[in-house]
N, C-alpha and C. Protein backbone atom coordinates (compact mmCIF):
# COMPACT_ATOMS: atom_id res chain seq x y z
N UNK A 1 -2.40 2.03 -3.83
CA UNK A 1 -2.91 3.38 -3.86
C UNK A 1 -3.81 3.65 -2.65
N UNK A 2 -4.71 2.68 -2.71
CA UNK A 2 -5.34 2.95 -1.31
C UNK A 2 -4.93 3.24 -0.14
N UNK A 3 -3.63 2.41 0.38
CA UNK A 3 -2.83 2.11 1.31
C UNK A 3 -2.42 3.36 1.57
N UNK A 4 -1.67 3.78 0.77
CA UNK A 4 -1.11 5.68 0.51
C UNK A 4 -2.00 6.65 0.85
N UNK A 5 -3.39 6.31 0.23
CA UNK A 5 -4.35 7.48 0.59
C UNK A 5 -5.20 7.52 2.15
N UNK A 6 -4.50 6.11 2.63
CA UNK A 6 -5.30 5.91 4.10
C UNK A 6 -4.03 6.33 5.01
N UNK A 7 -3.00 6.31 4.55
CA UNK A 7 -1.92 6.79 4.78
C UNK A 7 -1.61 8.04 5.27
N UNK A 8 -1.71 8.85 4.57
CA UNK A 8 -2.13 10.76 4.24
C UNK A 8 -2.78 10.77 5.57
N UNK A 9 -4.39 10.15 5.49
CA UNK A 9 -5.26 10.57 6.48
C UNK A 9 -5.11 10.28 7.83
N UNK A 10 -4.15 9.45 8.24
CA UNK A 10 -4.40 9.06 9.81
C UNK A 10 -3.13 8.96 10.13
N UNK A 11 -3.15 9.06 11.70
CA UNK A 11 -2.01 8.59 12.45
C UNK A 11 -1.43 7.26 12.11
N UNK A 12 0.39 7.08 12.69
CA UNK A 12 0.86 5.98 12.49
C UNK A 12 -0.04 4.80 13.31
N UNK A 13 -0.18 3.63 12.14
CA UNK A 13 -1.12 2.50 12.70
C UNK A 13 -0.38 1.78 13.28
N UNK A 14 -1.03 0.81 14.03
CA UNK A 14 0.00 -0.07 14.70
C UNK A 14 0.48 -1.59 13.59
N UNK A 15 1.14 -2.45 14.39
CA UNK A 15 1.70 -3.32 13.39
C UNK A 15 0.61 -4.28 12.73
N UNK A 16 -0.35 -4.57 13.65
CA UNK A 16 -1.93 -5.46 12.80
C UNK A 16 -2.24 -4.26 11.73
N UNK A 17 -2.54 -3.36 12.04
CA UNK A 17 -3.11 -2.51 11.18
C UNK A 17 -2.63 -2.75 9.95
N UNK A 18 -1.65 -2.21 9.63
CA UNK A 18 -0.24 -2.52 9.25
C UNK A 18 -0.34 -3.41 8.27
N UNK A 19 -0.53 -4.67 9.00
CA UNK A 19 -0.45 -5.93 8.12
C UNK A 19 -1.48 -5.71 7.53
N UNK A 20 -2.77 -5.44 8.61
CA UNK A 20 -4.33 -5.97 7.25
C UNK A 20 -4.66 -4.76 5.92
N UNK A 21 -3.82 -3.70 6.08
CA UNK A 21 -3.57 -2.61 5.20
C UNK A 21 -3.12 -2.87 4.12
N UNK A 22 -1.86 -3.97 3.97
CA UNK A 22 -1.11 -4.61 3.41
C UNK A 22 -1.57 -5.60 2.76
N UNK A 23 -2.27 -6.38 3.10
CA UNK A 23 -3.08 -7.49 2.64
C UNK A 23 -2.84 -7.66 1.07
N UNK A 24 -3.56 -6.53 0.60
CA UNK A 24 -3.95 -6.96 -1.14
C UNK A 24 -2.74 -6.63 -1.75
N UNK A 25 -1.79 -5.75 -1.22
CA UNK A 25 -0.31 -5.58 -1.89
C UNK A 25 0.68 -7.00 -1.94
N UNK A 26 0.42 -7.62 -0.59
CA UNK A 26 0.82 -8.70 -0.19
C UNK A 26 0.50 -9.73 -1.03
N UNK A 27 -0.57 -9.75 -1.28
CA UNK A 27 -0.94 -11.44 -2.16
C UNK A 27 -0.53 -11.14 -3.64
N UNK A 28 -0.30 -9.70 -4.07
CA UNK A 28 0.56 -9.34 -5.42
C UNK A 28 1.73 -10.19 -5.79
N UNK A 29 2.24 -9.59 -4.33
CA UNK A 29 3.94 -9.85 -4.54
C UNK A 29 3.90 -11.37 -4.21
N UNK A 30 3.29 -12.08 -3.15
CA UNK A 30 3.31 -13.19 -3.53
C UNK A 30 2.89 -13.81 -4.59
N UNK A 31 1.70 -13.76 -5.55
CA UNK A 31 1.59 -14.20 -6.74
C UNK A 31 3.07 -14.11 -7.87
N UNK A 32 3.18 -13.04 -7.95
CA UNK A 32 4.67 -12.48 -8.60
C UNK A 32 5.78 -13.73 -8.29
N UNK A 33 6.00 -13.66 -7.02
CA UNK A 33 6.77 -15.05 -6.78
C UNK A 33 6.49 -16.57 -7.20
N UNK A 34 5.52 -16.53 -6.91
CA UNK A 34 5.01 -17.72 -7.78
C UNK A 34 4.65 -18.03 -8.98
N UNK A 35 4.42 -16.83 -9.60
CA UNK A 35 4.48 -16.99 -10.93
C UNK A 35 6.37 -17.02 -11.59
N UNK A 36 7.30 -16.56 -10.54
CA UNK A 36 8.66 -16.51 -10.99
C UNK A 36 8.84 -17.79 -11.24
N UNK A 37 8.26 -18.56 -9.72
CA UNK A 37 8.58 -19.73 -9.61
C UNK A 37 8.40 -21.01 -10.74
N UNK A 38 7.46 -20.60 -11.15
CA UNK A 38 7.00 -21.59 -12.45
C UNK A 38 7.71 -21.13 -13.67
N UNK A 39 8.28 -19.77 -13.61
CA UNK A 39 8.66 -19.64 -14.82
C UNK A 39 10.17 -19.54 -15.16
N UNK A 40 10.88 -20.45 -14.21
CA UNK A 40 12.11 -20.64 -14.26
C UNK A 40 12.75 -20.48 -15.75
N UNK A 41 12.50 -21.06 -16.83
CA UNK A 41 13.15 -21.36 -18.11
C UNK A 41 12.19 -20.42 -19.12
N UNK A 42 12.41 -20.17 -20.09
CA UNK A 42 11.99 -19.47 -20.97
C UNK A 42 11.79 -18.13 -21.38
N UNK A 43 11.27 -17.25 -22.37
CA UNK A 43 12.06 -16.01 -22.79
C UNK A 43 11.49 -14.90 -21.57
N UNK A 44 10.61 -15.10 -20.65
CA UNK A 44 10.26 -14.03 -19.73
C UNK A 44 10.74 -14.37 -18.41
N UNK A 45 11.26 -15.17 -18.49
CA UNK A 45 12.23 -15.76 -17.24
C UNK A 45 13.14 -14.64 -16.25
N UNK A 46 13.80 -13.99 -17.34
CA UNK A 46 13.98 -12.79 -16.31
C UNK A 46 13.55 -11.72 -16.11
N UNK A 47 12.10 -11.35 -16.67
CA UNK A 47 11.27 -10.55 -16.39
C UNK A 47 10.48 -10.90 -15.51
N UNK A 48 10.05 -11.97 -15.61
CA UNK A 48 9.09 -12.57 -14.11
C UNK A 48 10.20 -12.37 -12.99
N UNK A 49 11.17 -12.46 -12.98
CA UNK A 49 12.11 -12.35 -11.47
C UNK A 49 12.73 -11.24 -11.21
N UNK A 50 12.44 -9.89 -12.48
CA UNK A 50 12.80 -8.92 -12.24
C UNK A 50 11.48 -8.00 -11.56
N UNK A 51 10.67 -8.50 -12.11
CA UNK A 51 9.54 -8.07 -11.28
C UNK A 51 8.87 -8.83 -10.05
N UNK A 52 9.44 -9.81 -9.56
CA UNK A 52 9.41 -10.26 -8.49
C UNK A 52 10.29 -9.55 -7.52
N UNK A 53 11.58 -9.53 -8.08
CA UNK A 53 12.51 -8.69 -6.82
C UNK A 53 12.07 -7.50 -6.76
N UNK A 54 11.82 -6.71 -7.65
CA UNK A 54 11.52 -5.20 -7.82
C UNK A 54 10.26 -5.47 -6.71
N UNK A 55 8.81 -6.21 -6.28
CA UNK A 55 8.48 -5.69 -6.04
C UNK A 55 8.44 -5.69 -4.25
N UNK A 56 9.45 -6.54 -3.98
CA UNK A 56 9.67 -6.42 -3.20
C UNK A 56 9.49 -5.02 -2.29
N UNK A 57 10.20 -4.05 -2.96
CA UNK A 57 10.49 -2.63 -2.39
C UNK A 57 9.13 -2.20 -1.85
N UNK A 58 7.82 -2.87 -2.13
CA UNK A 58 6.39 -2.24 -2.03
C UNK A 58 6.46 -2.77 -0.42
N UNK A 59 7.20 -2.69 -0.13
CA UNK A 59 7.15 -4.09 1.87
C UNK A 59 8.13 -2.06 2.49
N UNK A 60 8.85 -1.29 1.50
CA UNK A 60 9.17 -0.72 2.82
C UNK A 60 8.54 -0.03 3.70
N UNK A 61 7.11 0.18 4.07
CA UNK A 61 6.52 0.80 4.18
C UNK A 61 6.70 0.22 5.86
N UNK A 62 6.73 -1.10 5.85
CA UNK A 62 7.22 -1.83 7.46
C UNK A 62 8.94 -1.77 7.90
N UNK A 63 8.91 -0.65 7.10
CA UNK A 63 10.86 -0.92 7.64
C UNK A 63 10.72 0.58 8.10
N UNK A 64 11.77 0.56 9.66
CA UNK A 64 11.90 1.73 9.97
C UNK A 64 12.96 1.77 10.84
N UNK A 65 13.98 2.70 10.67
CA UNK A 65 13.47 4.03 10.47
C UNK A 65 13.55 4.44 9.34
N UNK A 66 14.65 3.62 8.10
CA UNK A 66 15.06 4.16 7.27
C UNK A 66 14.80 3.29 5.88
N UNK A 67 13.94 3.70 5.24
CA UNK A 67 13.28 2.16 4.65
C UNK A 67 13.91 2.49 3.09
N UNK A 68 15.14 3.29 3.05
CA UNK A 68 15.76 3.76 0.98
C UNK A 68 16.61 2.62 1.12
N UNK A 69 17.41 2.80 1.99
CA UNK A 69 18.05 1.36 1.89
C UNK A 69 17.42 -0.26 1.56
N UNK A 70 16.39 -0.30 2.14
CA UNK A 70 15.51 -1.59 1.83
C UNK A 70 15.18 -1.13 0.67
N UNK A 71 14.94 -0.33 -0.19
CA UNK A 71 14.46 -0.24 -1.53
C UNK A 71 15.38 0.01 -2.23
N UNK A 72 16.80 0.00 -2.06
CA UNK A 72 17.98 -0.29 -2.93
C UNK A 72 18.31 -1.59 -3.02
N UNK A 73 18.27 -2.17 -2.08
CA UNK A 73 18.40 -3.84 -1.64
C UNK A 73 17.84 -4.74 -2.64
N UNK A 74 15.92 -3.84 -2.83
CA UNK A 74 15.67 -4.45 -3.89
C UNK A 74 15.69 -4.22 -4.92
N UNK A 75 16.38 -2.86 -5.50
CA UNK A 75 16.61 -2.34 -6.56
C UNK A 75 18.03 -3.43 -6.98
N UNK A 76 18.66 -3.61 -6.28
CA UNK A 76 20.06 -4.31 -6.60
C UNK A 76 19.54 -5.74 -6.79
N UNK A 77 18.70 -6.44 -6.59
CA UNK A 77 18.63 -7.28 -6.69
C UNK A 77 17.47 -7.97 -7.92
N UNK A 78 16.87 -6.75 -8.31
CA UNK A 78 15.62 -6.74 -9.58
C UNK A 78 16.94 -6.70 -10.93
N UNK A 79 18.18 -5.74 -10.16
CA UNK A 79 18.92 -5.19 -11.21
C UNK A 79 19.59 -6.44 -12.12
N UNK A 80 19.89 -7.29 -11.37
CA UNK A 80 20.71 -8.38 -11.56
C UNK A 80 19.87 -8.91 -12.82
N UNK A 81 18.67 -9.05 -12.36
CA UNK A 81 17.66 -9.95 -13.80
C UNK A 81 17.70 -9.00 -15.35
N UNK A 82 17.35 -7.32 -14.71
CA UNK A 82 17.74 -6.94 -15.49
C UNK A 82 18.98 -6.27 -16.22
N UNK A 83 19.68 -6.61 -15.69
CA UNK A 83 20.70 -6.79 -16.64
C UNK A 83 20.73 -8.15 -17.21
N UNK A 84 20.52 -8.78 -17.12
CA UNK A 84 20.31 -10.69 -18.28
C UNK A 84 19.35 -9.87 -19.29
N UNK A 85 18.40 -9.23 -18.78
CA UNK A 85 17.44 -8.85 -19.95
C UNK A 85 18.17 -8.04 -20.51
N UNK A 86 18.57 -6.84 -20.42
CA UNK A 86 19.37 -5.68 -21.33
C UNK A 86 20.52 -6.33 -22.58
N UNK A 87 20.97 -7.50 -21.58
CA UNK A 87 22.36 -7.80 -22.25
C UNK A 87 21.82 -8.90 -23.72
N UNK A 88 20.66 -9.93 -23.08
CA UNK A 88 19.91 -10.92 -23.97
C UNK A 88 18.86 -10.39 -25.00
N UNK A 89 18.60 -8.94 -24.74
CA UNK A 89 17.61 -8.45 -25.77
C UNK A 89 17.57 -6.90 -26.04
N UNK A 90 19.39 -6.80 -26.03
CA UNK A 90 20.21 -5.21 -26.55
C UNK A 90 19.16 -5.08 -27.89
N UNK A 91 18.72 -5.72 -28.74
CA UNK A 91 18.24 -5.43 -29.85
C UNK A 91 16.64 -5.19 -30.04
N UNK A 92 16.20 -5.48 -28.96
CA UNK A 92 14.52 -5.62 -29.30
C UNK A 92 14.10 -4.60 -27.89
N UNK A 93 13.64 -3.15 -28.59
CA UNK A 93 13.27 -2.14 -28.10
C UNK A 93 12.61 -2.29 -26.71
N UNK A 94 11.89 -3.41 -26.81
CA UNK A 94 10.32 -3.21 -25.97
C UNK A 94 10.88 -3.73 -24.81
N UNK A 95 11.42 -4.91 -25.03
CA UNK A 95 12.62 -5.35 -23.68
C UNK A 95 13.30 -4.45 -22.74
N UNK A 96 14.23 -3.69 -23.64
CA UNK A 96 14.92 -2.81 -23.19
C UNK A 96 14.28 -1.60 -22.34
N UNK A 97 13.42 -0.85 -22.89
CA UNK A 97 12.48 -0.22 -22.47
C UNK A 97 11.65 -0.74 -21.28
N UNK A 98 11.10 -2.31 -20.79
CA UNK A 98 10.74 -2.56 -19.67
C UNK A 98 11.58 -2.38 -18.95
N UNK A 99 13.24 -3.08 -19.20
CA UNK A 99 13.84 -3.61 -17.85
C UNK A 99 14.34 -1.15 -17.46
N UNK A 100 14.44 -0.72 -18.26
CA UNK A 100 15.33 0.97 -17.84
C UNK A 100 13.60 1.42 -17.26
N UNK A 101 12.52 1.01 -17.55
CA UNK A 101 11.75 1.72 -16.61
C UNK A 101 11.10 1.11 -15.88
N UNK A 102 11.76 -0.19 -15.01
CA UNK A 102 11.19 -1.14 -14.36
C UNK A 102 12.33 -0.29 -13.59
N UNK A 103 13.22 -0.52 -13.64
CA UNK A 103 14.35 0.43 -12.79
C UNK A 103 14.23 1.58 -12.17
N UNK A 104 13.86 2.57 -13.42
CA UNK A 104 13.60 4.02 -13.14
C UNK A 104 12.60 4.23 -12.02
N UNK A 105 11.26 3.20 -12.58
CA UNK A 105 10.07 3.28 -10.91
C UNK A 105 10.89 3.25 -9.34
N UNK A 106 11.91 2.06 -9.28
CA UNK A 106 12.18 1.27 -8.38
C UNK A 106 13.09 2.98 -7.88
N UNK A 107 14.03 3.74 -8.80
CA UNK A 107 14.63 4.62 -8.20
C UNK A 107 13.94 6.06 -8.08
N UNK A 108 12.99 6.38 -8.77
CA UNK A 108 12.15 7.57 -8.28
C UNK A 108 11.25 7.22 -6.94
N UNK A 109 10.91 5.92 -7.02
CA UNK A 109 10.09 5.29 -5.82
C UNK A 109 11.42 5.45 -4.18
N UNK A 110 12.39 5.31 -3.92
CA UNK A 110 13.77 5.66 -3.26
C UNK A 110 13.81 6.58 -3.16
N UNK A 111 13.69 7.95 -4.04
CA UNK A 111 14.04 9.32 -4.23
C UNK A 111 12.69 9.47 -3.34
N UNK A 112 11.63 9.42 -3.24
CA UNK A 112 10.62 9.75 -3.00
C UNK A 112 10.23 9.45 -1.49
N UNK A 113 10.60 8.28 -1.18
CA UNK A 113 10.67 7.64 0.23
C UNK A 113 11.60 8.68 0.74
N UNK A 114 12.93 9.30 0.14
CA UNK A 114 13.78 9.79 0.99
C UNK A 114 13.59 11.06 0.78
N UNK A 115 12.56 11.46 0.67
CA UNK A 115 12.38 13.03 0.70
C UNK A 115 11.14 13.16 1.13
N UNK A 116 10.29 12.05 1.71
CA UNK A 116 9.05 12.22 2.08
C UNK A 116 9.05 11.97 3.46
N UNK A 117 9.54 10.77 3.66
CA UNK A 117 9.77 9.99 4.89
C UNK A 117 11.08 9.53 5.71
């Protein structure tokens, strides 16, 4: 959020900027990975890696010129986990309901890049 609102206010930064802007988004998504990483086996297994790939898409902000494609890339690739989740827990609401609006973010977040930027 911050990132966005420093965003609004100023000219394009350069690529340090960039990075140290990035910083606290950065050690997210790496935690996320590492928490995937440990959680290879068991019932959140593909929720930890669906939200690892998903959050990938928070990086297009360094892709240019055209950064929907990089956030389909990782939409296709969050999708994969969730679908294991949809298909492994068709019956239990709350599941279902993460992985269709773990999705939905990832594609209003696309819609939004491509009508903003």
């Amino acid at each position: 959020r911050k990132f966005l609102a420093a965003a609004c206010s100023m000219a394009k930064p350069d690529a340090g900027q960039v990075g140290s802007m990035l910083q606290p988004t950065a050690k997210y998504m790496e935690e996320a990975g590492e928490y995937n990483d440990k959680s290879k086996r068991g019932q959140w297994a593909n929720h930890a890696a669906a939200v690892a790939e998903g959050l990938g898409a928070a990086a297009w902000v360094t892709v240019e010129p055209t950064p929907v494609p990089f956030i389909h890339d990782a939409l296709g690739s969050m999708d994969f986990y969730n679908n294991k989740i949809l298909t492994t827990f068709k019956a239990e609401a709350e599941h279902v309901n993460f992985a269709k609006q773990w999705k939905a973010a990832l594609q209003e977040l696309a819609k939004y890049v491509k009508q903003h930027h």
